[in-house]
C-alpha atoms as a PDB file:
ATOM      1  CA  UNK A   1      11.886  11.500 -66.577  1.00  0.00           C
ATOM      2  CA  UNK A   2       9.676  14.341 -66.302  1.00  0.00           C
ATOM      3  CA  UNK A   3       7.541  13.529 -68.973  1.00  0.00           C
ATOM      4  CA  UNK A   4       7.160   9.744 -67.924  1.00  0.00           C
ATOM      5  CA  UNK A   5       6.099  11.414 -64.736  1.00  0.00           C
ATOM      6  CA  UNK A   6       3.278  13.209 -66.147  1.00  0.00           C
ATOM      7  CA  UNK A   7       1.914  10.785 -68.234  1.00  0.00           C
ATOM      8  CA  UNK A   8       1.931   7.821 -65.782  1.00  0.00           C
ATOM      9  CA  UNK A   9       0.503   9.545 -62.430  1.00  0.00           C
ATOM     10  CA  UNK A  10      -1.669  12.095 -64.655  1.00  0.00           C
ATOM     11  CA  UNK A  11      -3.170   8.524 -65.592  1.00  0.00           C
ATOM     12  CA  UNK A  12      -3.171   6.952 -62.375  1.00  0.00           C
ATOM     13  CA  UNK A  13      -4.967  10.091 -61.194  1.00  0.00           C
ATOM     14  CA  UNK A  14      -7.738  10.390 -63.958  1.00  0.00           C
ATOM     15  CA  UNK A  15      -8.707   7.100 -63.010  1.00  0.00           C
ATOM     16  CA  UNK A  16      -9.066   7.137 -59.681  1.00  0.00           C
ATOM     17  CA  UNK A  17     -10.693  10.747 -59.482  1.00  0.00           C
ATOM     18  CA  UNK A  18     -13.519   8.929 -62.203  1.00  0.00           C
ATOM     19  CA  UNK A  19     -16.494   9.144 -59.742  1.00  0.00           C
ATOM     20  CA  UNK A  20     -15.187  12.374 -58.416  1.00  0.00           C
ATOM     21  CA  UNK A  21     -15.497  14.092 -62.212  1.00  0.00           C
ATOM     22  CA  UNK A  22     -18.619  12.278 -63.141  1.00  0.00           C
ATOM     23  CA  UNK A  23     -19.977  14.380 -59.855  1.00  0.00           C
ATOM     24  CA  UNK A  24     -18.590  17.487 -60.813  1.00  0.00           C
ATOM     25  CA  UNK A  25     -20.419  16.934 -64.524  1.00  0.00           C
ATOM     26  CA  UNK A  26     -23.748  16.850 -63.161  1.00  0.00           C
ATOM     27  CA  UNK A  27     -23.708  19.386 -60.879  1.00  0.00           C
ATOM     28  CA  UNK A  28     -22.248  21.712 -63.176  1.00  0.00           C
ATOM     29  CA  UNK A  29     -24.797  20.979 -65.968  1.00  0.00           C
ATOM     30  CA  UNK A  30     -27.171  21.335 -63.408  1.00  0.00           C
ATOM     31  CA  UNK A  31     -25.794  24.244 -62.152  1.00  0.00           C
ATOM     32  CA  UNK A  32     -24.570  25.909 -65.593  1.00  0.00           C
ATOM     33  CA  UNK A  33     -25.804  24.109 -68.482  1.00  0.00           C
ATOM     34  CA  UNK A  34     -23.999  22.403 -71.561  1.00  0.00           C
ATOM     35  CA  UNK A  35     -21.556  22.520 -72.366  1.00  0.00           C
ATOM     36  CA  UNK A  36     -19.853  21.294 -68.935  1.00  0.00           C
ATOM     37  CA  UNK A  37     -16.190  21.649 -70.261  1.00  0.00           C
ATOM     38  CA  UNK A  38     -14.857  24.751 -71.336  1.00  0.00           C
ATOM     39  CA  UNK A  39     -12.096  24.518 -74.350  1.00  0.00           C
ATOM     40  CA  UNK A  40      -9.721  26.960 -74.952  1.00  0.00           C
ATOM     41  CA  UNK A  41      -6.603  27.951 -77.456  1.00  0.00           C
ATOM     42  CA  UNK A  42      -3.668  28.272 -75.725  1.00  0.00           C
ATOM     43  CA  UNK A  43       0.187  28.705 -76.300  1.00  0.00           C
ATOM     44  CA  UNK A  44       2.352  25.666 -75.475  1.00  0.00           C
ATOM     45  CA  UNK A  45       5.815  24.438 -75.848  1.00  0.00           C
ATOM     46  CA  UNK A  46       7.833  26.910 -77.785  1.00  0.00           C
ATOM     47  CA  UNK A  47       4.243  29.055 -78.100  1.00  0.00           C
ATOM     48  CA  UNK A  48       2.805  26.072 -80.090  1.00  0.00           C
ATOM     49  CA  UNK A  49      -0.873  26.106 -79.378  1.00  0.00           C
ATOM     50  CA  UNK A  50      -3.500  23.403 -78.455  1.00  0.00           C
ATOM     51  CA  UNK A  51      -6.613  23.532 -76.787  1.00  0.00           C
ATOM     52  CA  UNK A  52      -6.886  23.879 -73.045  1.00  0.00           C
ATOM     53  CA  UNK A  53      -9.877  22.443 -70.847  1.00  0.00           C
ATOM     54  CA  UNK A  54     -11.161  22.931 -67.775  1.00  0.00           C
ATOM     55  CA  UNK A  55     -14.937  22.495 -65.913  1.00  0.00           C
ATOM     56  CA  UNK A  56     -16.678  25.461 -66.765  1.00  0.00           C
ATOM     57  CA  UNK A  57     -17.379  27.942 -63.828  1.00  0.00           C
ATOM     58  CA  UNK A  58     -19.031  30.941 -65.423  1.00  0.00           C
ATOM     59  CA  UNK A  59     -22.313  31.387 -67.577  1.00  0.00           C
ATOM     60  CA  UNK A  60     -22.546  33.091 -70.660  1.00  0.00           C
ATOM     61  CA  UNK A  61     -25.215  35.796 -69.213  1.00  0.00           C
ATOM     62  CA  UNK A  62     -24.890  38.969 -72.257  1.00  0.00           C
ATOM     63  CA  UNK A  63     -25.877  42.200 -72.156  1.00  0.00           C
ATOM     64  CA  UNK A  64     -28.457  43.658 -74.565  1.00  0.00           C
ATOM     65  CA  UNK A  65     -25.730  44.334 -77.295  1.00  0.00           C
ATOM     66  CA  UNK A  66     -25.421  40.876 -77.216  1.00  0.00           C
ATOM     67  CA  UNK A  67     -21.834  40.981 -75.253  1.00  0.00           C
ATOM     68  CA  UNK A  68     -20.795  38.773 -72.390  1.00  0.00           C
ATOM     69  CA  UNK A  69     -21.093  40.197 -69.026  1.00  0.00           C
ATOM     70  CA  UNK A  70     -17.806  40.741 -66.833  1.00  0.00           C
ATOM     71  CA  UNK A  71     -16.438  37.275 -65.679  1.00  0.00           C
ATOM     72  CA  UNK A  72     -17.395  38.805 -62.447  1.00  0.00           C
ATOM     73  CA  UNK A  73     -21.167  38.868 -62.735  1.00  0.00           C
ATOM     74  CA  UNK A  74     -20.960  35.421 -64.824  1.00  0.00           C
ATOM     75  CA  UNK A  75     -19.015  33.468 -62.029  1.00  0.00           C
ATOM     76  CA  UNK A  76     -21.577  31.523 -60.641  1.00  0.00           C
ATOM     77  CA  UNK A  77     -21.582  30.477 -56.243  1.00  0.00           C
ATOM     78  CA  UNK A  78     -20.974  26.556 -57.590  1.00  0.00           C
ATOM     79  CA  UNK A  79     -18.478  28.324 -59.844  1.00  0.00           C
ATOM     80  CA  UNK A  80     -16.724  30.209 -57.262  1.00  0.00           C
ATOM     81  CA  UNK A  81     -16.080  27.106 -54.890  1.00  0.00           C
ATOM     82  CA  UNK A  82     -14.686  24.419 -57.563  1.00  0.00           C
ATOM     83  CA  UNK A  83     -12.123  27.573 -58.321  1.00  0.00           C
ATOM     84  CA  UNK A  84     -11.435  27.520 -54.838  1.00  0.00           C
ATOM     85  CA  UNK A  85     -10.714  24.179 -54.330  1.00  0.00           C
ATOM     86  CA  UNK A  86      -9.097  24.116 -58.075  1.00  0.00           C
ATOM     87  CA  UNK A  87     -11.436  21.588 -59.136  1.00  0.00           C
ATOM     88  CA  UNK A  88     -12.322  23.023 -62.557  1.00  0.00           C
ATOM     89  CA  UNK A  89      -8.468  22.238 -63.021  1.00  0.00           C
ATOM     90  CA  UNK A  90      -8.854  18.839 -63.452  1.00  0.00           C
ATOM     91  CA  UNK A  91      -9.801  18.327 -66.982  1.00  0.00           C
ATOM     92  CA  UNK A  92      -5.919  19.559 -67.501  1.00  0.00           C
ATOM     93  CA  UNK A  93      -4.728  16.074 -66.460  1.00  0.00           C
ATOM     94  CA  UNK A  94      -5.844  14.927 -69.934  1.00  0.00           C
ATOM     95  CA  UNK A  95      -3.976  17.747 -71.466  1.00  0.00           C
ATOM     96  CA  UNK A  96      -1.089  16.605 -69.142  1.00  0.00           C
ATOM     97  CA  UNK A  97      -1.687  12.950 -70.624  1.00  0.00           C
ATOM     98  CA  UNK A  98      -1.502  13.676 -73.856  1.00  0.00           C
ATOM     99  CA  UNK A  99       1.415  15.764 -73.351  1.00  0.00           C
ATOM    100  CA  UNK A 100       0.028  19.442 -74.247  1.00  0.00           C
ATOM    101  CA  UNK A 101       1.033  20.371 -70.746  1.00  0.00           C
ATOM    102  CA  UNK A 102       2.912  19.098 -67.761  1.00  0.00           C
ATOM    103  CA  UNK A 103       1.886  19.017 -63.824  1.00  0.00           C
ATOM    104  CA  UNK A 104       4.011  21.644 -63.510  1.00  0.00           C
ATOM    105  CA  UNK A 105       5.325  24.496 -65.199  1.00  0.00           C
ATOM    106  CA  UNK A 106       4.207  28.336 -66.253  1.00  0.00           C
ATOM    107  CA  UNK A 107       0.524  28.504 -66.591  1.00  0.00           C
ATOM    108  CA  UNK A 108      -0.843  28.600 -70.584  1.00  0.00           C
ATOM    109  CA  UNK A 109      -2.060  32.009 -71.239  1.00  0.00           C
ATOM    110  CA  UNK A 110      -3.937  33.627 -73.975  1.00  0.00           C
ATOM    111  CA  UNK A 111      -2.263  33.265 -77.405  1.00  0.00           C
ATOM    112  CA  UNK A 112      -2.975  36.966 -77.904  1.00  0.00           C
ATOM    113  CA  UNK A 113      -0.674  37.592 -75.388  1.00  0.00           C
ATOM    114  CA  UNK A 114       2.475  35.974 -77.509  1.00  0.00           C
ATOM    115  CA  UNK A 115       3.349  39.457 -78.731  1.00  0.00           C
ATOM    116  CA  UNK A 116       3.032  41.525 -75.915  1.00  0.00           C
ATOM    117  CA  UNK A 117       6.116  39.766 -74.525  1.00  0.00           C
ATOM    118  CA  UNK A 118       9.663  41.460 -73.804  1.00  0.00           C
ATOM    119  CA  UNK A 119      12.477  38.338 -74.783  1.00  0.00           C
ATOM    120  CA  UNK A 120      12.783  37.557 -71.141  1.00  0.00           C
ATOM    121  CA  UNK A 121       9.152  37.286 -70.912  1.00  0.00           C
ATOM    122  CA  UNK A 122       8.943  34.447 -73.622  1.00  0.00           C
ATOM    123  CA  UNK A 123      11.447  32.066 -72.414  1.00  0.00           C
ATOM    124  CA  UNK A 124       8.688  30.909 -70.579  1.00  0.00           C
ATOM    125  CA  UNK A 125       7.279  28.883 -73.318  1.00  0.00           C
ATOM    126  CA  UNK A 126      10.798  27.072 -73.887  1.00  0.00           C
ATOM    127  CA  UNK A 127       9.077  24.548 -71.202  1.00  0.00           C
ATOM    128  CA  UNK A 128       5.678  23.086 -70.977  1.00  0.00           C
ATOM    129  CA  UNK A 129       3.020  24.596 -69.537  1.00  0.00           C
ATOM    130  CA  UNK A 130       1.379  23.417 -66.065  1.00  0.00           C
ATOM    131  CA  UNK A 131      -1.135  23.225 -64.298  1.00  0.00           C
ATOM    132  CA  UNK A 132       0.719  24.700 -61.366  1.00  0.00           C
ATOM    133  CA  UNK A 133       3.283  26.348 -61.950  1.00  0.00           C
ATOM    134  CA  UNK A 134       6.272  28.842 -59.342  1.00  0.00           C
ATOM    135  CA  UNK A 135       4.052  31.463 -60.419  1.00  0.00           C
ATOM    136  CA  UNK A 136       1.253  29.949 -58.663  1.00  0.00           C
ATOM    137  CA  UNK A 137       2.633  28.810 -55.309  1.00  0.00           C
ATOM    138  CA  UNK A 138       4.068  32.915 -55.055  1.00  0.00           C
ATOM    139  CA  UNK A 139       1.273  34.646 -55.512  1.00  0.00           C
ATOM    140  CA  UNK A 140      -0.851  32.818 -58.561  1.00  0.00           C
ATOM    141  CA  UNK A 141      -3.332  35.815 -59.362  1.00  0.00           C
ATOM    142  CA  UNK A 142      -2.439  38.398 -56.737  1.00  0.00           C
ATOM    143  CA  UNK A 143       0.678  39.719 -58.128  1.00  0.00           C
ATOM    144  CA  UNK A 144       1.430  41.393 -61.390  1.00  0.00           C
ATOM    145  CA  UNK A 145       2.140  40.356 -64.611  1.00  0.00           C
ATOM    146  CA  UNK A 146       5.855  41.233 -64.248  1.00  0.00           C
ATOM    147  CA  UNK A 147       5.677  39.597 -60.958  1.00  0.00           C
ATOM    148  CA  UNK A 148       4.423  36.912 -62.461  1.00  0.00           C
ATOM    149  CA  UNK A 149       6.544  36.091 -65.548  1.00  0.00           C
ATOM    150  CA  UNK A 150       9.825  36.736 -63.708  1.00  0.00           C
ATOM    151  CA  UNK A 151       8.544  33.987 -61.363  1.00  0.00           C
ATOM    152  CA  UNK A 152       8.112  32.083 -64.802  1.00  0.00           C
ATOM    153  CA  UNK A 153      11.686  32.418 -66.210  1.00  0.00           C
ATOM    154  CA  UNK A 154      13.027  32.024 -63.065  1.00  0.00           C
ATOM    155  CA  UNK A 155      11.597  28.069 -63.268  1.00  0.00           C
ATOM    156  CA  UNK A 156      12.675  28.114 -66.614  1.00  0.00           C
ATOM    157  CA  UNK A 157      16.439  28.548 -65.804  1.00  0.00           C
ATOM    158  CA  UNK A 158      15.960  26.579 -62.322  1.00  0.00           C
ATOM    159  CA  UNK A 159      14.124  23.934 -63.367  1.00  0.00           C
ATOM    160  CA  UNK A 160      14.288  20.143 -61.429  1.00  0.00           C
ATOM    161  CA  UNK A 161      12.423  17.338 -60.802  1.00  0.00           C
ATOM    162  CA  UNK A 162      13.207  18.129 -56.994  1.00  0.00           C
ATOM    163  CA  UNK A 163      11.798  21.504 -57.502  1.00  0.00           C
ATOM    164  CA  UNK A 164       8.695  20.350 -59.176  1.00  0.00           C
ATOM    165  CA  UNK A 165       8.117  17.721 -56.439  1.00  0.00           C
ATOM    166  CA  UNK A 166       8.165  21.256 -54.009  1.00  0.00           C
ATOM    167  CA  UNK A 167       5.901  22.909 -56.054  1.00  0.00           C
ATOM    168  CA  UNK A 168       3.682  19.888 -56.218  1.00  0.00           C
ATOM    169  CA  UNK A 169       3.493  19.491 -52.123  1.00  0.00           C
ATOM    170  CA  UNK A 170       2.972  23.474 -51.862  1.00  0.00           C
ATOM    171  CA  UNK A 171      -0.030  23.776 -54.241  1.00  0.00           C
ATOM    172  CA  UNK A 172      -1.634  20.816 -52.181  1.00  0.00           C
ATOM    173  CA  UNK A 173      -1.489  23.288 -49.585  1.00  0.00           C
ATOM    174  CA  UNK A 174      -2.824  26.467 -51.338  1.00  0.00           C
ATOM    175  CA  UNK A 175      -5.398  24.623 -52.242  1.00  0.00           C
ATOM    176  CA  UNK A 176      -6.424  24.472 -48.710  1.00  0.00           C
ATOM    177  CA  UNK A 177      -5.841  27.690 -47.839  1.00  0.00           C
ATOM    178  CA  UNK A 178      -7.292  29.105 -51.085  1.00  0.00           C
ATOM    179  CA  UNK A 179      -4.585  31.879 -51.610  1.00  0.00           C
ATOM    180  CA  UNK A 180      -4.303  34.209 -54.125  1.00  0.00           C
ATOM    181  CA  UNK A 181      -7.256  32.822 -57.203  1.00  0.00           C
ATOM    182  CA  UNK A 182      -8.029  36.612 -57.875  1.00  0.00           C
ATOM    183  CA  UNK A 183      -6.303  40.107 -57.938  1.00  0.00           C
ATOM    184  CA  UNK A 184      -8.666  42.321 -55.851  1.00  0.00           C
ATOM    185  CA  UNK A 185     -12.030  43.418 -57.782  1.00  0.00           C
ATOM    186  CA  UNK A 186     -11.263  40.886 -60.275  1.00  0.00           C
ATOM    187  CA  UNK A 187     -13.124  37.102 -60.585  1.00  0.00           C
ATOM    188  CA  UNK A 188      -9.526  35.807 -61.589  1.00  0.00           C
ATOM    189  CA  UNK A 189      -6.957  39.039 -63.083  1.00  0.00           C
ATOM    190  CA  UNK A 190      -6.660  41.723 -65.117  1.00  0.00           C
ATOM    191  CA  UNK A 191      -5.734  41.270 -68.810  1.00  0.00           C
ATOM    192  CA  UNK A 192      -2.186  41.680 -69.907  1.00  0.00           C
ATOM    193  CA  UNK A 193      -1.539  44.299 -71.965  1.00  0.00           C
ATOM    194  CA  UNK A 194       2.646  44.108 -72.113  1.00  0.00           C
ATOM    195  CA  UNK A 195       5.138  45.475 -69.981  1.00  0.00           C
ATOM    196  CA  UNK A 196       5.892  49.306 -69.828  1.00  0.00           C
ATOM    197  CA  UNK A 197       9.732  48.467 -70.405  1.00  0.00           C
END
């Protein structure tokens, strides 16, 4: 059921948000230059990677050794308001169509993070990942990592299609509100670097 979700209303909504994204593309190659999406690896379903995408928001500005600039100094003002309104999210509905992620679930992280989990940690890729996610609607960036992944499991063990359907109507309303996109003196969060236990 959940999966027949996705697909058919991450469909639905690709379609009708057409004109929408063919906006967003210009002004971001305007505004940024090509290319307009950004791809990334990421782990999946039982830590099985595929490639993420999303609008980009940042430039690739270097230093003079040549090495990118904090994501700080490269997040651009056009940048900084499609985070806000989660709008560089919404190349994930084709990853959501093609069944690399689901609406909802824990958010795909960095693959180099897959060994710098404790066991409870990695349960959370025993489920797809979303685009929001428990995690998201309780804090998204502004908590920590443990914060975070505990959040994770805990919508691994508790997971319904009642409870996504709460998620789903509270992240409408976050995105409003615009709650919780970075950790403070950070464009999104700090990197993980495991748990001290």
């Amino acid at each position: 059921m959940k999966r027949l979700f996705d697909f058919v209303v991450s469909l639905i909504v690709l379609i009708f948000l057409l004109p929408i994204i063919g906006i967003l593309v210009l002004f971001i190659y305007r505004s940024i230059g090509s290319p307009v999406i950004f791809k990334q690896e990421r782990p999946g379903l039982n830590g099985k990677s595929f490639f993420v995408y999303k609008f980009r928001s940042m430039t690739d500005e270097r230093d003079k050794n040549g090495e990118l600039l904090s994501d700080d100094v490269r997040l651009t003002s056009f940048g900084k308001m499609i985070r806000k309104l989660s709008l560089d999210e919404l190349p994930q509905l084709w990853n959501v169509t093609k069944g690399d992620m689901s609406f909802v679930g824990p958010r795909p992280l960095l693959v180099e993070y897959l060994p710098l989990y404790n066991e409870r940690q990695a349960k959370r890729h025993n489920v797809r990942p979303g685009i929001t996610g428990w995690a998201q609607v309780n804090g998204r960036n502004a908590i920590s990592w443990e914060e975070k992944f505990e959040l994770d499991v805990w919508y691994v063990e508790n997971r319904s299609f009642w409870l996504d359907m709460k998620i789903l109507l509270i992240t409408m309303k976050k995105v409003f509100v615009s709650e919780g996109i970075s950790q403070e003196g950070q464009a999104t969060m700090t990197k993980f670097e495991g748990s001290k236990d």
